[in-house]
C-alpha atoms as a PDB file:
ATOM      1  CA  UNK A   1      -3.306  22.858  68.688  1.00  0.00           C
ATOM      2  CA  UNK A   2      -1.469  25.596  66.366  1.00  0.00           C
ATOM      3  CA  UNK A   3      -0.430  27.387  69.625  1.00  0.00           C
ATOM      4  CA  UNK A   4       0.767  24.048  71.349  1.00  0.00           C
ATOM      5  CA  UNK A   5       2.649  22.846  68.566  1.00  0.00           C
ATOM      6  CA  UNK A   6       4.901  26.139  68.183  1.00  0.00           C
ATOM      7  CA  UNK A   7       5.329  26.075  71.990  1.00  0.00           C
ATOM      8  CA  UNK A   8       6.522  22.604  71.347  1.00  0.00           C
ATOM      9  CA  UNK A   9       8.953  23.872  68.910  1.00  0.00           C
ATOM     10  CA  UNK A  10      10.316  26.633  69.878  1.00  0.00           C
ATOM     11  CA  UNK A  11      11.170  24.796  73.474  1.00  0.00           C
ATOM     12  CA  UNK A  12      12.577  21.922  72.197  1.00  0.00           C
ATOM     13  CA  UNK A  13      13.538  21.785  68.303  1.00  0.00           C
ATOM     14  CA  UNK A  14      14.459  25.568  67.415  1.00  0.00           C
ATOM     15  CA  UNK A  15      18.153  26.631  67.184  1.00  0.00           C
ATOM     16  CA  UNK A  16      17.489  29.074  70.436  1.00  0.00           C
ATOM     17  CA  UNK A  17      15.931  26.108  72.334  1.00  0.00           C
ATOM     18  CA  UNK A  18      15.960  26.530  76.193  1.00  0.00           C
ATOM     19  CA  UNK A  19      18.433  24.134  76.818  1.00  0.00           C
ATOM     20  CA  UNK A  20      21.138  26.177  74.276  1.00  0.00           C
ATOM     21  CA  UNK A  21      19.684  29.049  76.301  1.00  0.00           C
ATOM     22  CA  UNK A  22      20.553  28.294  79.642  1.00  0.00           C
ATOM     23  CA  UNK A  23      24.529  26.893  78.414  1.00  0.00           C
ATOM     24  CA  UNK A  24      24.718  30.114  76.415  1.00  0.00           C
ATOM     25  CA  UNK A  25      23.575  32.448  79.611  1.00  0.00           C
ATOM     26  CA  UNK A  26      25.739  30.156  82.415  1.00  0.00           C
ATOM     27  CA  UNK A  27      28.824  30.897  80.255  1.00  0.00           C
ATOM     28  CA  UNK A  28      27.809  34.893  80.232  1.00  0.00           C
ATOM     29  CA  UNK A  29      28.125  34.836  83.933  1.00  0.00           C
ATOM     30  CA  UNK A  30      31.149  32.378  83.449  1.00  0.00           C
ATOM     31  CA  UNK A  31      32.656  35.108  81.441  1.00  0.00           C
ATOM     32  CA  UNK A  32      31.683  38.351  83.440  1.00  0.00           C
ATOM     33  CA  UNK A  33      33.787  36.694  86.510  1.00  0.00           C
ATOM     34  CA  UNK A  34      36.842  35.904  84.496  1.00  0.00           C
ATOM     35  CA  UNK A  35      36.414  39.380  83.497  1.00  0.00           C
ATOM     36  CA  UNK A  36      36.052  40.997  86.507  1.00  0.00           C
ATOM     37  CA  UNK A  37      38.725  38.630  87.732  1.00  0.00           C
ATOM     38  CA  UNK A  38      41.038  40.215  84.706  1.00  0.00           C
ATOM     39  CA  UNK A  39      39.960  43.847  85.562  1.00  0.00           C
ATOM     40  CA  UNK A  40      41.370  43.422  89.435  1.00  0.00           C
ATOM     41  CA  UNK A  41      44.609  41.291  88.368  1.00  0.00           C
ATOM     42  CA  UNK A  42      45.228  44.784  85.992  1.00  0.00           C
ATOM     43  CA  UNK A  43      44.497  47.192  88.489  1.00  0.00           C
ATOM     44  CA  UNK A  44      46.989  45.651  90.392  1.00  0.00           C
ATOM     45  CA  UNK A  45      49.579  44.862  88.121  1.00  0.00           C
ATOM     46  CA  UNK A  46      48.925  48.865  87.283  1.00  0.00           C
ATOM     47  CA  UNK A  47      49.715  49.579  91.232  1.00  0.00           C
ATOM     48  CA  UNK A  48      53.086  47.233  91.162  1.00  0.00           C
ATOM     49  CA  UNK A  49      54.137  48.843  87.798  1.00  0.00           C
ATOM     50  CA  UNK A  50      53.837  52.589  89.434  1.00  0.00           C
ATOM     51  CA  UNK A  51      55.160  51.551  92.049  1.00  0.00           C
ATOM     52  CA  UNK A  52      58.577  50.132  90.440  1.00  0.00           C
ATOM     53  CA  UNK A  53      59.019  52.977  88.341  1.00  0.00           C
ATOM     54  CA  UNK A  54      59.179  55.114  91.365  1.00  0.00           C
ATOM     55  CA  UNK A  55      61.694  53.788  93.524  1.00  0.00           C
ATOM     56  CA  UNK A  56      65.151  52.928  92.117  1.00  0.00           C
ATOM     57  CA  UNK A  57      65.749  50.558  95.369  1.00  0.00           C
ATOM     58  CA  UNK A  58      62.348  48.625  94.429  1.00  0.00           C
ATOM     59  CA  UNK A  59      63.068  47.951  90.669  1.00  0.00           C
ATOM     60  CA  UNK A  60      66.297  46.699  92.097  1.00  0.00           C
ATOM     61  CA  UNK A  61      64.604  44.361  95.197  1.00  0.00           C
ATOM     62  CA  UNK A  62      62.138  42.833  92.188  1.00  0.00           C
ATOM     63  CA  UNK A  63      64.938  42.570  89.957  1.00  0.00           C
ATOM     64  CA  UNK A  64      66.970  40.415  92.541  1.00  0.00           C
ATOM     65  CA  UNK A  65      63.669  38.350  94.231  1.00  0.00           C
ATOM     66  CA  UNK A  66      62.184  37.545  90.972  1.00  0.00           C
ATOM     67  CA  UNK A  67      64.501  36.888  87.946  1.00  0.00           C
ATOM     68  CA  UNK A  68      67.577  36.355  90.160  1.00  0.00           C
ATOM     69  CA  UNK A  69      69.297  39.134  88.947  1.00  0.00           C
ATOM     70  CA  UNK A  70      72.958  40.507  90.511  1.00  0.00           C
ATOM     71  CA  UNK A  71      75.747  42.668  90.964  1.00  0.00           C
ATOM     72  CA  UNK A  72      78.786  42.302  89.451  1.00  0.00           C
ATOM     73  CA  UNK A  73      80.953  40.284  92.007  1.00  0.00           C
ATOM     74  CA  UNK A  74      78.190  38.735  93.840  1.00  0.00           C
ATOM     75  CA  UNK A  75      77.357  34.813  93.805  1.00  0.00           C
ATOM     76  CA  UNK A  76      73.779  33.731  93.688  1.00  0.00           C
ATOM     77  CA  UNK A  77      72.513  30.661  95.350  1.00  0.00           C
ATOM     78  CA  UNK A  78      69.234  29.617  94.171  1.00  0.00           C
ATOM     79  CA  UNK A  79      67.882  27.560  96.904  1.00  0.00           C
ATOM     80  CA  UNK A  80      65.036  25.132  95.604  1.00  0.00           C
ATOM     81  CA  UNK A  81      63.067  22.711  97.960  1.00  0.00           C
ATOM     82  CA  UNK A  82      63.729  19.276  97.216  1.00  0.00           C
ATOM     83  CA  UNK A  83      60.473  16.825  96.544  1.00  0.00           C
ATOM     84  CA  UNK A  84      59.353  14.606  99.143  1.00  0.00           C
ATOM     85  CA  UNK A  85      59.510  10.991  97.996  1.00  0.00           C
END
């Protein structure tokens, strides 16, 4: 009865029940992807990085294509898409 009765508790009413253990090990795995996710999105951000650094005419492309940079003397037109109503 001794034996039963700490089964009982430890499954059911201690802090490290089984239910607290199963949340607590699906958000490990919930974290090891975001992490792995993290670790790819830096290797490549790494790649880009080297990348721009190397090539004058690249840092300028990137410059231009993503924060709509430009020469003195040029016009920019910043197309956007209109929404569909």
């Amino acid at each position: 009865m001794t034996g039963l009765a700490f089964l009982v508790w430890m499954f059911l009413f201690d802090a490290n029940d089984l239910v607290r253990q199963y949340d607590m090990y699906a958000k490990l795995q919930e974290l090891e992807g975001d992490r792995e996710y993290y670790l790819r999105e830096i290797e490549k951000v790494k790649k880009d990085r080297a990348e721009l650094l190397s090539s004058p005419e690249l840092l300028e492309k990137f410059a231009r294509e993503k924060y709509i940079m430009k020469r003195p003397g040029e016009d920019v037109f910043v197309l956007v898409p209109q929404d569909k109503e």
